[in-house]
PDB file of N, CA and C in Angstrom:
ATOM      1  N   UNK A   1      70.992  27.583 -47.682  1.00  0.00           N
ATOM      2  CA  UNK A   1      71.606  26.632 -46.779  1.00  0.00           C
ATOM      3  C   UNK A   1      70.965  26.789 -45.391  1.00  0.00           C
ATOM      4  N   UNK A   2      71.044  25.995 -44.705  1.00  0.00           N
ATOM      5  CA  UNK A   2      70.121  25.713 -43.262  1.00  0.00           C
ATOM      6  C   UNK A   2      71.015  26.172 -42.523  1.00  0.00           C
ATOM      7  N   UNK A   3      70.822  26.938 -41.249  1.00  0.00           N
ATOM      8  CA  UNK A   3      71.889  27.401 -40.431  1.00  0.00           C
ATOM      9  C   UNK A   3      71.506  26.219 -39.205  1.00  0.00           C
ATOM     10  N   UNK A   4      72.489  26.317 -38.245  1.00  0.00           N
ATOM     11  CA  UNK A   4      72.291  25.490 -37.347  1.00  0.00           C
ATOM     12  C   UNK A   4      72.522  25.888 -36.355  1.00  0.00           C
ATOM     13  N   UNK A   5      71.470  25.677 -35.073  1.00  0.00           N
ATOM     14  CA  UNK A   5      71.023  26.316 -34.395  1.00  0.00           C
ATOM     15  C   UNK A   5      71.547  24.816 -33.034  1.00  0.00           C
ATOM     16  N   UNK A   6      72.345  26.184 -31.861  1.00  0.00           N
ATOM     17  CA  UNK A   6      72.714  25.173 -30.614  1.00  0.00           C
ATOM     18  C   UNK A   6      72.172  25.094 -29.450  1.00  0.00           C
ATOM     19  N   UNK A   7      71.312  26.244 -29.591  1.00  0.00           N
ATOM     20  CA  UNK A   7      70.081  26.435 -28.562  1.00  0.00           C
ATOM     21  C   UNK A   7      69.701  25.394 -27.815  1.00  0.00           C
ATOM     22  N   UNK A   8      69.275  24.815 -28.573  1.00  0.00           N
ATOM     23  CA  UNK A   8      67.716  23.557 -27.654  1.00  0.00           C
ATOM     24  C   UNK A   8      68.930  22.720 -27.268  1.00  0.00           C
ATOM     25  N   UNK A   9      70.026  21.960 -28.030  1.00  0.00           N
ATOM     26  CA  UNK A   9      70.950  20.989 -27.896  1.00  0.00           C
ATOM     27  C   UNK A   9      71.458  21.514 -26.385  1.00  0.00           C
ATOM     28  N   UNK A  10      72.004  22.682 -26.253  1.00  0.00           N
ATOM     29  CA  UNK A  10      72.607  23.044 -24.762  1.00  0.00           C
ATOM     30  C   UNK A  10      71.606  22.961 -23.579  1.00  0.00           C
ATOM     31  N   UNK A  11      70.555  23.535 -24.305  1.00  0.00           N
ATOM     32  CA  UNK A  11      69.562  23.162 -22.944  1.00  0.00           C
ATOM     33  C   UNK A  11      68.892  21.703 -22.871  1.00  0.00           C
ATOM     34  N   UNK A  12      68.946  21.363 -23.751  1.00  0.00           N
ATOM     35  CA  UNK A  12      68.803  19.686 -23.070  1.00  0.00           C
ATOM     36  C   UNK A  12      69.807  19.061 -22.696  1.00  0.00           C
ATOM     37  N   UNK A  13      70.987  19.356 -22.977  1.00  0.00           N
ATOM     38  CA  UNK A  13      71.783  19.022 -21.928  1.00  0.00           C
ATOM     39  C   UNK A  13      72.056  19.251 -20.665  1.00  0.00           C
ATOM     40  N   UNK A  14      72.135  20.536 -20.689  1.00  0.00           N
ATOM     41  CA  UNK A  14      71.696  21.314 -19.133  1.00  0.00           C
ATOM     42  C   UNK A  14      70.680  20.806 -18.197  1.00  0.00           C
ATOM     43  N   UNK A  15      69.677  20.345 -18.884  1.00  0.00           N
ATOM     44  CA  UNK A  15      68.633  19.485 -18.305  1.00  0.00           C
ATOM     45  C   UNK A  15      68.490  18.147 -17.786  1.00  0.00           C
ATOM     46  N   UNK A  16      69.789  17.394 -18.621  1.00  0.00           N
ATOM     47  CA  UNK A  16      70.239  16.064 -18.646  1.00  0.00           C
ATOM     48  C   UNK A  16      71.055  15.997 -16.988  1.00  0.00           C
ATOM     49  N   UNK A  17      71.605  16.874 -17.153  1.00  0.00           N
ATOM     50  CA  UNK A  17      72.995  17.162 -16.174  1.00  0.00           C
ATOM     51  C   UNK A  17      72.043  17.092 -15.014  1.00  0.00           C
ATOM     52  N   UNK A  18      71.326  18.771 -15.117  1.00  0.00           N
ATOM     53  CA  UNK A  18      70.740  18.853 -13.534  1.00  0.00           C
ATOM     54  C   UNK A  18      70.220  17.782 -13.263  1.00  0.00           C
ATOM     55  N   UNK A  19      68.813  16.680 -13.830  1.00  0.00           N
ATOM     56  CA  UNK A  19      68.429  15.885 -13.495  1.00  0.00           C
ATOM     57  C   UNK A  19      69.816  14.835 -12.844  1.00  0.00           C
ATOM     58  N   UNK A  20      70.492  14.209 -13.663  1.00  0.00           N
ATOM     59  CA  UNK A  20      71.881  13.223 -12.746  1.00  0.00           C
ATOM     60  C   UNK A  20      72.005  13.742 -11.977  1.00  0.00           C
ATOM     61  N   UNK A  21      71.990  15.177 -11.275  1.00  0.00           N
ATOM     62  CA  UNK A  21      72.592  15.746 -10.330  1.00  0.00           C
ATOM     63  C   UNK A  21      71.957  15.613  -9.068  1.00  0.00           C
ATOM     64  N   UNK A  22      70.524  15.883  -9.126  1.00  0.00           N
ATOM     65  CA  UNK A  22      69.634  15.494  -8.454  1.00  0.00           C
ATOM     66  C   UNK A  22      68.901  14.082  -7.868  1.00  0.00           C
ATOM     67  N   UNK A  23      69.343  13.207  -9.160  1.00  0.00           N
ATOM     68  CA  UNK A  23      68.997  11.992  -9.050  1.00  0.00           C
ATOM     69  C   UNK A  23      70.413  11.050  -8.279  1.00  0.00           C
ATOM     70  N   UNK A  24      71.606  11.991  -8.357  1.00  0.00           N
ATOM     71  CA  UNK A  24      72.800  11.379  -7.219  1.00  0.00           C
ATOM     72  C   UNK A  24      72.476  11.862  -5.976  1.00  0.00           C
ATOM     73  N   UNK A  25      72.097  13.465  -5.951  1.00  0.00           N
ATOM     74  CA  UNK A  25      71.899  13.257  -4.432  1.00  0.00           C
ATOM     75  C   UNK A  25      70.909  12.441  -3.674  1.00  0.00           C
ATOM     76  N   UNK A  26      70.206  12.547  -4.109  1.00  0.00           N
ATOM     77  CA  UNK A  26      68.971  11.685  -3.685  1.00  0.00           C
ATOM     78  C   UNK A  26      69.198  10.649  -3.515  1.00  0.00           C
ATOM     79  N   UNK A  27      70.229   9.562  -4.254  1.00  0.00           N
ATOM     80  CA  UNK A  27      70.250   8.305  -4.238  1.00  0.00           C
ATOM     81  C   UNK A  27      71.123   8.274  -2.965  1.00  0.00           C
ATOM     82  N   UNK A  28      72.272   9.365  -3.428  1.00  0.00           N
ATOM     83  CA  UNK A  28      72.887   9.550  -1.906  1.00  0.00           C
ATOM     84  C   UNK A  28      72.591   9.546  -0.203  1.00  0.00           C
ATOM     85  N   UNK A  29      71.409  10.244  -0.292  1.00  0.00           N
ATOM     86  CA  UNK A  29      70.975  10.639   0.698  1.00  0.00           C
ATOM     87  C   UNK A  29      69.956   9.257   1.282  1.00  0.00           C
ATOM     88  N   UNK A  30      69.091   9.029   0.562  1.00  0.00           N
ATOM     89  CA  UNK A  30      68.474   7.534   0.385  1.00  0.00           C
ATOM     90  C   UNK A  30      68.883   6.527   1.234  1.00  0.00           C
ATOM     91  N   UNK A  31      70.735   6.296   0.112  1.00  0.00           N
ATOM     92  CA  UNK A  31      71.354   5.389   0.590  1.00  0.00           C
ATOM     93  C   UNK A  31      72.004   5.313   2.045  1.00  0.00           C
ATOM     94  N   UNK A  32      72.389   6.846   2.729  1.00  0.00           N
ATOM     95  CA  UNK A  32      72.870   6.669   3.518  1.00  0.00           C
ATOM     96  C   UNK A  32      71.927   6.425   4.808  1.00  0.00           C
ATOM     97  N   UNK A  33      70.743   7.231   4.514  1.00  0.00           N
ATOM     98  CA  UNK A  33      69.467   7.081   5.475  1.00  0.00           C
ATOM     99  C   UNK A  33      69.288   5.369   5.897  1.00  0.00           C
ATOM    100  N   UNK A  34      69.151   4.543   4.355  1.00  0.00           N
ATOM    101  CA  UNK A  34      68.824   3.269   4.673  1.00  0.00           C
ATOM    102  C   UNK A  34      69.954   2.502   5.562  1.00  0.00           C
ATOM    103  N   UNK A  35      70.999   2.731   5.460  1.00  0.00           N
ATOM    104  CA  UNK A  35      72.299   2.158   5.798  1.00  0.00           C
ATOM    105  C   UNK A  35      72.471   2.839   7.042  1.00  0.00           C
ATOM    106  N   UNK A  36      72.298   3.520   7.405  1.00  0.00           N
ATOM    107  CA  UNK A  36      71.676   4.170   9.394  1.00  0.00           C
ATOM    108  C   UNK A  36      70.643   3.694   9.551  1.00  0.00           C
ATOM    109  N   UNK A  37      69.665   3.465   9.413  1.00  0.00           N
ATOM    110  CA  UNK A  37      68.751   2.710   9.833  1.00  0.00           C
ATOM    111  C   UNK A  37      68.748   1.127  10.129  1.00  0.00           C
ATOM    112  N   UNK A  38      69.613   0.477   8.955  1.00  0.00           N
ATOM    113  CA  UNK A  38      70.180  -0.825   9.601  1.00  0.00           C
ATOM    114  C   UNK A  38      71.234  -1.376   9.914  1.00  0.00           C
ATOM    115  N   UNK A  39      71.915  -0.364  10.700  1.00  0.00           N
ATOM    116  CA  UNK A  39      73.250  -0.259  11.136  1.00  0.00           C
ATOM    117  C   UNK A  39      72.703  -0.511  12.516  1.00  0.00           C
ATOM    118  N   UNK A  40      71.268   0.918  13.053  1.00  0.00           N
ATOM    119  CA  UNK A  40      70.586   0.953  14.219  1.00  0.00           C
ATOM    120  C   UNK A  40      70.178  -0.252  14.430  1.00  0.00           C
ATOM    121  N   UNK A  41      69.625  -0.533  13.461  1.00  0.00           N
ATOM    122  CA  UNK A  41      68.305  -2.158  13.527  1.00  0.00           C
ATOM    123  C   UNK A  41      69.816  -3.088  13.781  1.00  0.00           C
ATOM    124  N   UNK A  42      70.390  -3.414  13.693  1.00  0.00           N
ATOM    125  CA  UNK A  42      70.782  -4.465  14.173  1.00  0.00           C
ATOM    126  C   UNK A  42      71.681  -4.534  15.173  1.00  0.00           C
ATOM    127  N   UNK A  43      71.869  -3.284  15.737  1.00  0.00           N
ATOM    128  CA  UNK A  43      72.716  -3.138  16.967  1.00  0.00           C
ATOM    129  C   UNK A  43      71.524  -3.097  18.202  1.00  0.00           C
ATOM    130  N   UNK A  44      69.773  -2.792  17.696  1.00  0.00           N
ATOM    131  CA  UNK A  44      69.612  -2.970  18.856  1.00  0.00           C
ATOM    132  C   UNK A  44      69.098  -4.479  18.815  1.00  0.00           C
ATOM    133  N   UNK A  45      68.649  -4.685  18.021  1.00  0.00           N
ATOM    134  CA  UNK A  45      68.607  -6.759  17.747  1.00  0.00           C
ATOM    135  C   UNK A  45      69.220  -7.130  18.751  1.00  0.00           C
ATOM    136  N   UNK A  46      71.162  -6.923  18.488  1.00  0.00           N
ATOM    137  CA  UNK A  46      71.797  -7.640  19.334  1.00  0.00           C
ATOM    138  C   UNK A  46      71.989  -6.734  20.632  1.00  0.00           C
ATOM    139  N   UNK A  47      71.488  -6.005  21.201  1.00  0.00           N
ATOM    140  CA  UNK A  47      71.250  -5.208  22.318  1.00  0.00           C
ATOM    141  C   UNK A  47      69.706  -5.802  23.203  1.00  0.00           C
ATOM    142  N   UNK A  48      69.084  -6.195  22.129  1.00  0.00           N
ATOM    143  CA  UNK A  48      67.919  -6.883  22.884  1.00  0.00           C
ATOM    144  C   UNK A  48      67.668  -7.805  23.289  1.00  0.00           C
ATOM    145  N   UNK A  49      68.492  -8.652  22.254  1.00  0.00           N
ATOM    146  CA  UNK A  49      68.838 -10.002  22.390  1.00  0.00           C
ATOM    147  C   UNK A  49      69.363 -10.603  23.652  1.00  0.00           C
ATOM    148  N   UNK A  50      70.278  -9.562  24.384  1.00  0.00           N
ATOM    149  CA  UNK A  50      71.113 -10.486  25.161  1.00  0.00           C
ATOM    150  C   UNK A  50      70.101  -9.790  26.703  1.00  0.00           C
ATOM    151  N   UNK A  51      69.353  -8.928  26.279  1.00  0.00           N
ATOM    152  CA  UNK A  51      68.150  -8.310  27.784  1.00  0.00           C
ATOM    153  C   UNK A  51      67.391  -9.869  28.762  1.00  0.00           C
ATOM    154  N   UNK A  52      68.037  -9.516  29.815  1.00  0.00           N
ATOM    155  CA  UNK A  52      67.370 -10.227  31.168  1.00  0.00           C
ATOM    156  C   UNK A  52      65.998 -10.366  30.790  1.00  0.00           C
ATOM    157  N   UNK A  53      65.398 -11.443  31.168  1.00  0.00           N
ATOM    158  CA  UNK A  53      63.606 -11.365  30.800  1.00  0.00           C
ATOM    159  C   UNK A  53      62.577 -10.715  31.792  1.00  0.00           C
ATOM    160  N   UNK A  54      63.314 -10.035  32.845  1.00  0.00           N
ATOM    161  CA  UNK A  54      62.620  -9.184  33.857  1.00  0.00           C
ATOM    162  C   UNK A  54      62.252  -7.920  32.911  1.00  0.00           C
ATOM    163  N   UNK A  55      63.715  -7.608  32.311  1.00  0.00           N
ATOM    164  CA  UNK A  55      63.378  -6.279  31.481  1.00  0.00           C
ATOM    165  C   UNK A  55      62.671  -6.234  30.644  1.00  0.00           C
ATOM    166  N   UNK A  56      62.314  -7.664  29.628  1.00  0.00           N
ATOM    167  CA  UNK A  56      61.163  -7.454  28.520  1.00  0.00           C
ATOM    168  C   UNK A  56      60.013  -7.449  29.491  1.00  0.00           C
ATOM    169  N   UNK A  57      59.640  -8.081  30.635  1.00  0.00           N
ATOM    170  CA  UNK A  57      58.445  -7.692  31.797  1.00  0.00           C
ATOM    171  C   UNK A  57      58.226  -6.477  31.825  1.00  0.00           C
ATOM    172  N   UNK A  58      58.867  -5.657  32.098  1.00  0.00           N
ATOM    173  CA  UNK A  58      58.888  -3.912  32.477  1.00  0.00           C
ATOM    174  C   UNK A  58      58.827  -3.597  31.042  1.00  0.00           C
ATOM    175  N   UNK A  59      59.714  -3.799  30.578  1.00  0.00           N
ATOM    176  CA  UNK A  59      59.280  -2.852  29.287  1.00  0.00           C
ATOM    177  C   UNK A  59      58.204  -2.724  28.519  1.00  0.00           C
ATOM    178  N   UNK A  60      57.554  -3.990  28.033  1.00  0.00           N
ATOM    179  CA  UNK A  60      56.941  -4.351  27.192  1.00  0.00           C
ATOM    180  C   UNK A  60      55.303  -3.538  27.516  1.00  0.00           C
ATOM    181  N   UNK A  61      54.931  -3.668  29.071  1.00  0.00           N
ATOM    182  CA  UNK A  61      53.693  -3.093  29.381  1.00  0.00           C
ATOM    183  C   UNK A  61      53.848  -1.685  29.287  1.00  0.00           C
ATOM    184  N   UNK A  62      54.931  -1.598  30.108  1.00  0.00           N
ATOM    185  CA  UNK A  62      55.259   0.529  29.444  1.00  0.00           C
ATOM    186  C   UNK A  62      55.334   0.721  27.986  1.00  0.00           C
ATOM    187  N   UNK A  63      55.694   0.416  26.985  1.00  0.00           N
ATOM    188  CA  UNK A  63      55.804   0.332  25.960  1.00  0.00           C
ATOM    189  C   UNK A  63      54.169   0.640  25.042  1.00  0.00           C
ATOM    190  N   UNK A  64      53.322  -0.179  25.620  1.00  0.00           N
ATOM    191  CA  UNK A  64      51.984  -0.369  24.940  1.00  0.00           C
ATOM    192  C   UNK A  64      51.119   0.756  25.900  1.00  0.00           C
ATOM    193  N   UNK A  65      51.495   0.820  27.258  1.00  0.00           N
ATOM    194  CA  UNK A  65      50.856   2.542  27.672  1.00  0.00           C
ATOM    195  C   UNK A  65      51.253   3.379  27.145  1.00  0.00           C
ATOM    196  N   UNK A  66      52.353   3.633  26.685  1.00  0.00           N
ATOM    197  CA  UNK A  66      52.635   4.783  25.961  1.00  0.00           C
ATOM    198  C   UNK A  66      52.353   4.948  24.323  1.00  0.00           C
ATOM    199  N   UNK A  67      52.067   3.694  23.676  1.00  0.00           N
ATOM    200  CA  UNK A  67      51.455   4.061  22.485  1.00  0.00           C
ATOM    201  C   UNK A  67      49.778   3.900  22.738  1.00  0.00           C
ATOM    202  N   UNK A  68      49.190   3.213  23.766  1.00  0.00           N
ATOM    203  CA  UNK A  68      48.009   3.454  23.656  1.00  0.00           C
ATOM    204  C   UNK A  68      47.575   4.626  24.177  1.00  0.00           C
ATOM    205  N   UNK A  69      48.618   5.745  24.931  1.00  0.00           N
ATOM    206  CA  UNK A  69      47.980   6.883  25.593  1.00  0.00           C
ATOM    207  C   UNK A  69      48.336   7.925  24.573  1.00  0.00           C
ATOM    208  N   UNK A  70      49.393   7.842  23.738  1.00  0.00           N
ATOM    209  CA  UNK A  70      49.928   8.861  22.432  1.00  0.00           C
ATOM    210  C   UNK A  70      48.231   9.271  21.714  1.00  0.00           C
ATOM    211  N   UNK A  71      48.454  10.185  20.902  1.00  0.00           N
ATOM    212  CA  UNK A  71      47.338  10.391  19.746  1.00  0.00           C
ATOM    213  C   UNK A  71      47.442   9.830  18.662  1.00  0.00           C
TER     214      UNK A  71
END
């Protein structure tokens, strides 16, 4: 008679598990990153939106010295 063996069955499950486990945080982390990022993006939209056009004057030339003087 064949004995039956639970070995491999537990560790592929074990394997099953950790992977979901990893693949929630991640999605977690992902998700919350993306969802701060356009929470930011659209608060400064409407933060920019309503800027005096003196300030896009000033800003805009400081803006391009400082990435053209960066590395």
């Amino acid at each position: 008679m064949r004995s039956i063996r639970f070995v491999e069955p537990v560790v592929m499950l074990a394997t099953v598990a950790q992977w979901l486990i990893l693949a929630t945080l991640t999605g977690t982390l992902v998700g919350a990153g993306t969802s701060l990022f356009l929470h930011t993006l659209f608060f400064m939209t409407h933060t920019t939106a309503t800027a005096p056009v003196w300030l896009y004057m000033l800003l805009l030339p400081l803006g391009g010295l400082v990435l053209g003087i960066s590395p």
